[in-house]
PDB file of N, CA and C in Angstrom:
ATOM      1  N   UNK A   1      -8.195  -4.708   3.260  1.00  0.00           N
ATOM      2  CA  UNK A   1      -6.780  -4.472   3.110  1.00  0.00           C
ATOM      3  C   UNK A   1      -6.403  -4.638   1.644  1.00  0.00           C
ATOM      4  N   UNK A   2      -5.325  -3.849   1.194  1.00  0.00           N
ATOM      5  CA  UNK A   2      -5.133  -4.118   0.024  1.00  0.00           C
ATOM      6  C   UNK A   2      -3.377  -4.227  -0.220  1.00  0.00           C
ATOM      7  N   UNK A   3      -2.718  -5.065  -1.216  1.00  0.00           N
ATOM      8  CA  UNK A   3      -1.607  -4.893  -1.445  1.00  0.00           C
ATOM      9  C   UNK A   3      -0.539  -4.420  -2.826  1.00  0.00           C
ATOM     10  N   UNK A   4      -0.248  -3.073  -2.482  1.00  0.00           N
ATOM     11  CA  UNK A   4       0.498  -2.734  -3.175  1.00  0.00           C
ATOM     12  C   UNK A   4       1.812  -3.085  -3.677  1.00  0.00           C
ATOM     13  N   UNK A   5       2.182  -2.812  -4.388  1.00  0.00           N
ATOM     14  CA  UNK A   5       3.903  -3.193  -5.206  1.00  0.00           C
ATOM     15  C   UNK A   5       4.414  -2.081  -5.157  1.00  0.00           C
ATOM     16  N   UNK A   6       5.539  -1.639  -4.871  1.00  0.00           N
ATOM     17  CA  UNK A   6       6.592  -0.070  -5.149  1.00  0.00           C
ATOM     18  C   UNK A   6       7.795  -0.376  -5.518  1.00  0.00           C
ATOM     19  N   UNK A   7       8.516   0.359  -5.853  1.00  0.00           N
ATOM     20  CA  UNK A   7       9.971   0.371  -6.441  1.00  0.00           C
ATOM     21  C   UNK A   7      10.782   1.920  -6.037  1.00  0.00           C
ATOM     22  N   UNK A   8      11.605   1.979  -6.302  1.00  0.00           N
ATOM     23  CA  UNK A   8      12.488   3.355  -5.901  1.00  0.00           C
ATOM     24  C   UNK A   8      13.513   3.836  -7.069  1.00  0.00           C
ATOM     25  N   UNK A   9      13.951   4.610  -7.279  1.00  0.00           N
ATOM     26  CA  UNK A   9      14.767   4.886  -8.303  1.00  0.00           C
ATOM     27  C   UNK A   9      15.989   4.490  -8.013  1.00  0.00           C
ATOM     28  N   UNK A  10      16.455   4.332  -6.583  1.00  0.00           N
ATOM     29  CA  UNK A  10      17.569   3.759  -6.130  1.00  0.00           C
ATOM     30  C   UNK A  10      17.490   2.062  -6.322  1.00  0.00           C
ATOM     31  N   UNK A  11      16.044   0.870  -5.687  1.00  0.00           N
ATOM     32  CA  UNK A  11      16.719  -0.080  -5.927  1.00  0.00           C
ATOM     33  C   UNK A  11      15.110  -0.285  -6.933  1.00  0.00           C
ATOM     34  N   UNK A  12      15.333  -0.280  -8.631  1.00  0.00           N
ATOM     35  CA  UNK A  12      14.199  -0.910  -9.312  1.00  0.00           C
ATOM     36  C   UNK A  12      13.370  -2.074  -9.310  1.00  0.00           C
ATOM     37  N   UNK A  13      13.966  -2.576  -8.579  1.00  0.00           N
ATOM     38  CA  UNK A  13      13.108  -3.684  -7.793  1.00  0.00           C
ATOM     39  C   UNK A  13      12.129  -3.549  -7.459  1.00  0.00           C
ATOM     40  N   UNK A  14      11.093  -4.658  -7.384  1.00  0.00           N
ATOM     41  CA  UNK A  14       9.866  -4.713  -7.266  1.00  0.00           C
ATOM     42  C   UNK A  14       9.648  -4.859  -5.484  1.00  0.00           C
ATOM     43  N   UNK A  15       8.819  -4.378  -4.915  1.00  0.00           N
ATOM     44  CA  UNK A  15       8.751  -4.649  -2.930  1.00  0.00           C
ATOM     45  C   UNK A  15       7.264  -4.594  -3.124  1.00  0.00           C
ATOM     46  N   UNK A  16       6.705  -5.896  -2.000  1.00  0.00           N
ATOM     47  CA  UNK A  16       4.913  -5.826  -1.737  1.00  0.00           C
ATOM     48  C   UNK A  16       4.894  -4.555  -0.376  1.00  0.00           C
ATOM     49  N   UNK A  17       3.614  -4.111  -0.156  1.00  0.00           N
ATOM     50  CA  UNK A  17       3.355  -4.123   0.884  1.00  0.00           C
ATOM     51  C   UNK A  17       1.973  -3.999   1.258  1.00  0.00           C
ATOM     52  N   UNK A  18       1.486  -4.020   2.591  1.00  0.00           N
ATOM     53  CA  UNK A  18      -0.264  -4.419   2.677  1.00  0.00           C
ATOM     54  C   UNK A  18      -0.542  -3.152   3.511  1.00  0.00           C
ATOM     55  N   UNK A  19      -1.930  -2.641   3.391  1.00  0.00           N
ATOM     56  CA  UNK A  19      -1.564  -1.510   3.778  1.00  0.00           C
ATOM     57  C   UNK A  19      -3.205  -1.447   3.672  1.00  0.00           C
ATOM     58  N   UNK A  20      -4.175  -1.155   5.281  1.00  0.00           N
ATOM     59  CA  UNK A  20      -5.241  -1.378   5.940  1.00  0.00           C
ATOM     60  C   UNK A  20      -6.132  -0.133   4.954  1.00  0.00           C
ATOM     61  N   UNK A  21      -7.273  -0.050   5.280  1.00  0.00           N
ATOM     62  CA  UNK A  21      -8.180   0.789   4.073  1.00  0.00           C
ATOM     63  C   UNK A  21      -8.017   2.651   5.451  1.00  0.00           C
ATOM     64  N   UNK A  22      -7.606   2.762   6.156  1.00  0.00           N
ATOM     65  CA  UNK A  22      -7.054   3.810   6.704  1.00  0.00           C
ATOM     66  C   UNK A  22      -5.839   4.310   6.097  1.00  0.00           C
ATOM     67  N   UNK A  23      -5.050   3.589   5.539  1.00  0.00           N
ATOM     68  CA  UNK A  23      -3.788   4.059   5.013  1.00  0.00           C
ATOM     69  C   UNK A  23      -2.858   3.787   5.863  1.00  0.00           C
ATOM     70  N   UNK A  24      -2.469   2.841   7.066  1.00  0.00           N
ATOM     71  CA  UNK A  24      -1.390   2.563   7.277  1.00  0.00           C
ATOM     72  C   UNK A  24      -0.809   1.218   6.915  1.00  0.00           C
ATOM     73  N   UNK A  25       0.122   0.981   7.038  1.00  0.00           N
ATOM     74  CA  UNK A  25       1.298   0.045   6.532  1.00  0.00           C
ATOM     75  C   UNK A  25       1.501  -1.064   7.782  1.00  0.00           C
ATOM     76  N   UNK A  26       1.182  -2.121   7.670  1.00  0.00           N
ATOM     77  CA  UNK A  26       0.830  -3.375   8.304  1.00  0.00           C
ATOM     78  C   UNK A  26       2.050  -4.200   8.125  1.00  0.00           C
ATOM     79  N   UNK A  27       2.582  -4.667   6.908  1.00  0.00           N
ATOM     80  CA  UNK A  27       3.436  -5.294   6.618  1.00  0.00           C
ATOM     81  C   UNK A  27       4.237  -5.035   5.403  1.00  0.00           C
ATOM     82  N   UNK A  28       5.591  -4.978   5.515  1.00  0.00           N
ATOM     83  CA  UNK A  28       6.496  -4.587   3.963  1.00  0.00           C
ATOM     84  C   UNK A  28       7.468  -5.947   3.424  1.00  0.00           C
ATOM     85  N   UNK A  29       7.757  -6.082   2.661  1.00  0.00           N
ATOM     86  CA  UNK A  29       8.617  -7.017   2.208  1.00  0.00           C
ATOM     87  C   UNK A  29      10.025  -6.729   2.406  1.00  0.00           C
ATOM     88  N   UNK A  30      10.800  -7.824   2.717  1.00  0.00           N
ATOM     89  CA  UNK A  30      11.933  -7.252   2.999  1.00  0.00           C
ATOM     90  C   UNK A  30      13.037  -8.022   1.469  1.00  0.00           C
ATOM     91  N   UNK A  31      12.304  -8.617   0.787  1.00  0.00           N
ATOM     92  CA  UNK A  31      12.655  -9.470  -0.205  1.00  0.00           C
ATOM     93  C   UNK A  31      12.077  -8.402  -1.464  1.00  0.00           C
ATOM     94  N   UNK A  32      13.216  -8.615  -2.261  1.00  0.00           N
ATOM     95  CA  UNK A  32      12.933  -7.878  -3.577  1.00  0.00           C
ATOM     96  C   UNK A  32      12.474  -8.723  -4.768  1.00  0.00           C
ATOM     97  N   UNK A  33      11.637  -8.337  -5.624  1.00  0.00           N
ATOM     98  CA  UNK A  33      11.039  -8.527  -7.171  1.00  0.00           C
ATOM     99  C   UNK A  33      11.539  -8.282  -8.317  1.00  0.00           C
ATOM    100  N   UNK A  34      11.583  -9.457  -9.221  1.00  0.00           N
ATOM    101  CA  UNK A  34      11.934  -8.890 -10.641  1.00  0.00           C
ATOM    102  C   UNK A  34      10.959  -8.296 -11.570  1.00  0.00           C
ATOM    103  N   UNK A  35       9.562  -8.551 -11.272  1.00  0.00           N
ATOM    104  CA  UNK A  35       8.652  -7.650 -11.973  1.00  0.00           C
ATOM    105  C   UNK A  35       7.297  -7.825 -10.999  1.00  0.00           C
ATOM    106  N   UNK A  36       6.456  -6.964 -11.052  1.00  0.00           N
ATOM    107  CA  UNK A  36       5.223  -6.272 -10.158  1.00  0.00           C
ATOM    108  C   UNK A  36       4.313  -7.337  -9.830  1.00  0.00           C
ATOM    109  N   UNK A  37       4.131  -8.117 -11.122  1.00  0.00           N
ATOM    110  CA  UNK A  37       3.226  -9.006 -10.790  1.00  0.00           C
ATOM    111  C   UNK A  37       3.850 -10.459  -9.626  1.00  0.00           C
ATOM    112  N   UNK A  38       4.786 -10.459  -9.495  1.00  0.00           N
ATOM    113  CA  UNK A  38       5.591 -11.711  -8.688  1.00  0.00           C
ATOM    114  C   UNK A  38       5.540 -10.724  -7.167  1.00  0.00           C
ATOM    115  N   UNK A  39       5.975  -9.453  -7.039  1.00  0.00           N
ATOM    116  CA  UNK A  39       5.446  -8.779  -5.952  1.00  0.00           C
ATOM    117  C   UNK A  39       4.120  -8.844  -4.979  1.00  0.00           C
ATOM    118  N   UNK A  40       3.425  -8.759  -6.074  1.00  0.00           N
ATOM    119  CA  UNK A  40       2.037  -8.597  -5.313  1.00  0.00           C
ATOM    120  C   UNK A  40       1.597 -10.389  -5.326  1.00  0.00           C
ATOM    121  N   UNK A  41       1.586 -10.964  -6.330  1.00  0.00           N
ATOM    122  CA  UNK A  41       1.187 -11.897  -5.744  1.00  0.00           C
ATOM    123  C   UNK A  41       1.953 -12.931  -4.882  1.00  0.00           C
ATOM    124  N   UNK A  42       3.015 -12.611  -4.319  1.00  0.00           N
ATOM    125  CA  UNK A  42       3.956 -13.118  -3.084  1.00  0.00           C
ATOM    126  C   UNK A  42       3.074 -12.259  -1.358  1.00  0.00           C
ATOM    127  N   UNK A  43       2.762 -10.919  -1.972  1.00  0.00           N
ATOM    128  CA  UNK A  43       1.755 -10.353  -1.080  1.00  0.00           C
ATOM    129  C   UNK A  43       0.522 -10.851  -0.603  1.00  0.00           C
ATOM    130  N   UNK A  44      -0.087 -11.132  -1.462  1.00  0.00           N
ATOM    131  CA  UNK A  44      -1.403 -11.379  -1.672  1.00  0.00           C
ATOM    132  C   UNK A  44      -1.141 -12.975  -0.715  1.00  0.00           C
ATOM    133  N   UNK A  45      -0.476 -13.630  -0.818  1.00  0.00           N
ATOM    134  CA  UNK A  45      -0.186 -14.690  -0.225  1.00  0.00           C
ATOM    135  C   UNK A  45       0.075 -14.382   1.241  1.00  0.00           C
ATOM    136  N   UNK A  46       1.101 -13.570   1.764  1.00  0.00           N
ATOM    137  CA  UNK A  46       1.191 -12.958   2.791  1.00  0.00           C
ATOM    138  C   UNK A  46       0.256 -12.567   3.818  1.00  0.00           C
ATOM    139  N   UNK A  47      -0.922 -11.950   2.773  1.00  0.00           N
ATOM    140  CA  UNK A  47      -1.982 -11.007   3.268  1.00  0.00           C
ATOM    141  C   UNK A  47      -3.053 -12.330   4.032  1.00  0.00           C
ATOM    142  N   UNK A  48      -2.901 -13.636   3.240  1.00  0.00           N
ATOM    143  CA  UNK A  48      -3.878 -14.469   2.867  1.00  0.00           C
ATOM    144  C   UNK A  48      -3.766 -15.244   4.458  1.00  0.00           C
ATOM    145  N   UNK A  49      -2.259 -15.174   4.896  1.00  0.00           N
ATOM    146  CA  UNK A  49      -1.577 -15.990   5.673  1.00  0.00           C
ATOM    147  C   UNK A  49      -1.842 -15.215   7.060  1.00  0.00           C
ATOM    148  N   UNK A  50      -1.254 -13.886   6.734  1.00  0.00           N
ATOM    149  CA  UNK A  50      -1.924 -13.204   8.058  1.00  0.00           C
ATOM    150  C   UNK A  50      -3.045 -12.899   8.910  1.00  0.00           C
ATOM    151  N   UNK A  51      -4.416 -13.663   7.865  1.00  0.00           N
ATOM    152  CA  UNK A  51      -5.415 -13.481   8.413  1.00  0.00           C
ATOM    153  C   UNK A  51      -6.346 -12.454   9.724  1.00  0.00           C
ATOM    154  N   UNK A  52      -6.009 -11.276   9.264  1.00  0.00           N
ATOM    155  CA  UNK A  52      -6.217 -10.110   9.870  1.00  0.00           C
ATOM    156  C   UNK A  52      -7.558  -9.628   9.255  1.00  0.00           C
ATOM    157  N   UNK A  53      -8.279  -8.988  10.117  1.00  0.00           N
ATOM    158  CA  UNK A  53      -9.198  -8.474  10.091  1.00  0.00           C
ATOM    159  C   UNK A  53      -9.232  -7.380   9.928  1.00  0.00           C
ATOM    160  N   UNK A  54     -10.004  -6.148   8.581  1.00  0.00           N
ATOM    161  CA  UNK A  54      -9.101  -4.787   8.310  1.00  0.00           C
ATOM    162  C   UNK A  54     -10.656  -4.555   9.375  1.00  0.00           C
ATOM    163  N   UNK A  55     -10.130  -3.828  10.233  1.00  0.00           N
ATOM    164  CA  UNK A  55     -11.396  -3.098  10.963  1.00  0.00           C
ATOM    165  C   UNK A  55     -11.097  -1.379  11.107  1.00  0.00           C
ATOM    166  N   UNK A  56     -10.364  -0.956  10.341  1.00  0.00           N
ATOM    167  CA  UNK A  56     -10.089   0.408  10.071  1.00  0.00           C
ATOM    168  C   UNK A  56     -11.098   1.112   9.360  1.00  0.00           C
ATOM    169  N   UNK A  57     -11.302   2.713   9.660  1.00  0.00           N
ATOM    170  CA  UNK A  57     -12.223   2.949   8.780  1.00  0.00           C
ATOM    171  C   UNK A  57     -11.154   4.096   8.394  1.00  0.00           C
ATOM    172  N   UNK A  58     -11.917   3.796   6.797  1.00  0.00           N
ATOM    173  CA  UNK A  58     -10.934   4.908   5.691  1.00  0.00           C
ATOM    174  C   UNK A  58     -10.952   6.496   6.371  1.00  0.00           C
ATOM    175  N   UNK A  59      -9.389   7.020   6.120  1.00  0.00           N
ATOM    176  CA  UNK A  59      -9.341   8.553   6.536  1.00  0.00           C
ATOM    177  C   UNK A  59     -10.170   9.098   5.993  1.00  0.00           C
ATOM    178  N   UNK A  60     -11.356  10.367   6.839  1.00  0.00           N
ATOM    179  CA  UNK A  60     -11.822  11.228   5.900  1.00  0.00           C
ATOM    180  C   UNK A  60     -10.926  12.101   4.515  1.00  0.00           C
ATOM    181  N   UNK A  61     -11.862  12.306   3.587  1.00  0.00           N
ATOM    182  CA  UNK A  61     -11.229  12.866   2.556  1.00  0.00           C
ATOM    183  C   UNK A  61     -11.647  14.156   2.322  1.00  0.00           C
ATOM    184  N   UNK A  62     -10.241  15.697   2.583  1.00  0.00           N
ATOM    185  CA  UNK A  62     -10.898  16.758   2.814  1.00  0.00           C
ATOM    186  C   UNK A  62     -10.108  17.122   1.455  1.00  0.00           C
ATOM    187  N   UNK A  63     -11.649  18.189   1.090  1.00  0.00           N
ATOM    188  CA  UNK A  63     -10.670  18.764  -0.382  1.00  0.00           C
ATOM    189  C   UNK A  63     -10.502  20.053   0.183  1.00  0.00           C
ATOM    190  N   UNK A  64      -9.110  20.697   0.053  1.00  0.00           N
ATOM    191  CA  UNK A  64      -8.880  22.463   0.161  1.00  0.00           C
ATOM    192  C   UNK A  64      -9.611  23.244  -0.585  1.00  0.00           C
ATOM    193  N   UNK A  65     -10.244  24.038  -0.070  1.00  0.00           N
ATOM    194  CA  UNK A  65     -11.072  25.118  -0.732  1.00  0.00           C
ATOM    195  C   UNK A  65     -10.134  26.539  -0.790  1.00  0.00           C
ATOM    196  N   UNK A  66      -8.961  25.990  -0.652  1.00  0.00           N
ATOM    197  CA  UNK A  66      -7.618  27.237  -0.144  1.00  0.00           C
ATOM    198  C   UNK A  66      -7.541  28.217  -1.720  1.00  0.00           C
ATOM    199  N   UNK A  67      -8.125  27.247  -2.705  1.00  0.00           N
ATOM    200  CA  UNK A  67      -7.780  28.312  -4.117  1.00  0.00           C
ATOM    201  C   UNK A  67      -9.140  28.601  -4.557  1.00  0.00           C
ATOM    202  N   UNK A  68     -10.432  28.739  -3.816  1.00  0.00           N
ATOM    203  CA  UNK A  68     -11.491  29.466  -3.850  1.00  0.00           C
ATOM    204  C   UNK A  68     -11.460  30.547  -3.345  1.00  0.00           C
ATOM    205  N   UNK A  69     -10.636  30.873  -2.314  1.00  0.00           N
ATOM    206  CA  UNK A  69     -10.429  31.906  -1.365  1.00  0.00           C
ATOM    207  C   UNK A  69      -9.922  33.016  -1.923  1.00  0.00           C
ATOM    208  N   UNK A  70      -9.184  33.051  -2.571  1.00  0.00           N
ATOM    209  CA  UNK A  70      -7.765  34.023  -3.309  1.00  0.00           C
ATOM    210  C   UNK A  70      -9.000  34.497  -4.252  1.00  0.00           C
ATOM    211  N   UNK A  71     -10.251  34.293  -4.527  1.00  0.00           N
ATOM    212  CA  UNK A  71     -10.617  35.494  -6.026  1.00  0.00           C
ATOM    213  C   UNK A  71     -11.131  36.519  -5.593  1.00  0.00           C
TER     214      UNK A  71
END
């Protein structure tokens, strides 16, 4: 599992969230950040606490061959 930091152009605030090696979203913060690093490591604490087991396996990764096609 890993935990990311995001922000929005609406609130610049810093938000954690943890998010399984499949790509879904486990847990979000509902508490805002004054800078990235106080985010994630409020996460990382979170993550530490939840003691979850990531047993996901990563989405395959397909590349489009859609602009080989067109020559």
């Amino acid at each position: 599992m890993q935990v990311t930091a995001f922000s929005t152009p609406a609130r610049p605030e810093w938000r954690w969230r943890i998010v399984n090696y499949a790509g879904e979203i486990l847990e979000e913060s509902r508490e805002y950040f004054a800078d990235i690093a106080a985010a994630v490591a409020k996460g990382k604490e979170r993550m530490v606490a939840m003691n979850v087991v990531d047993r996901s396996t990563p989405a395959p990764y397909r590349r489009s061959t859609s602009h080989l096609r067109s020559r």
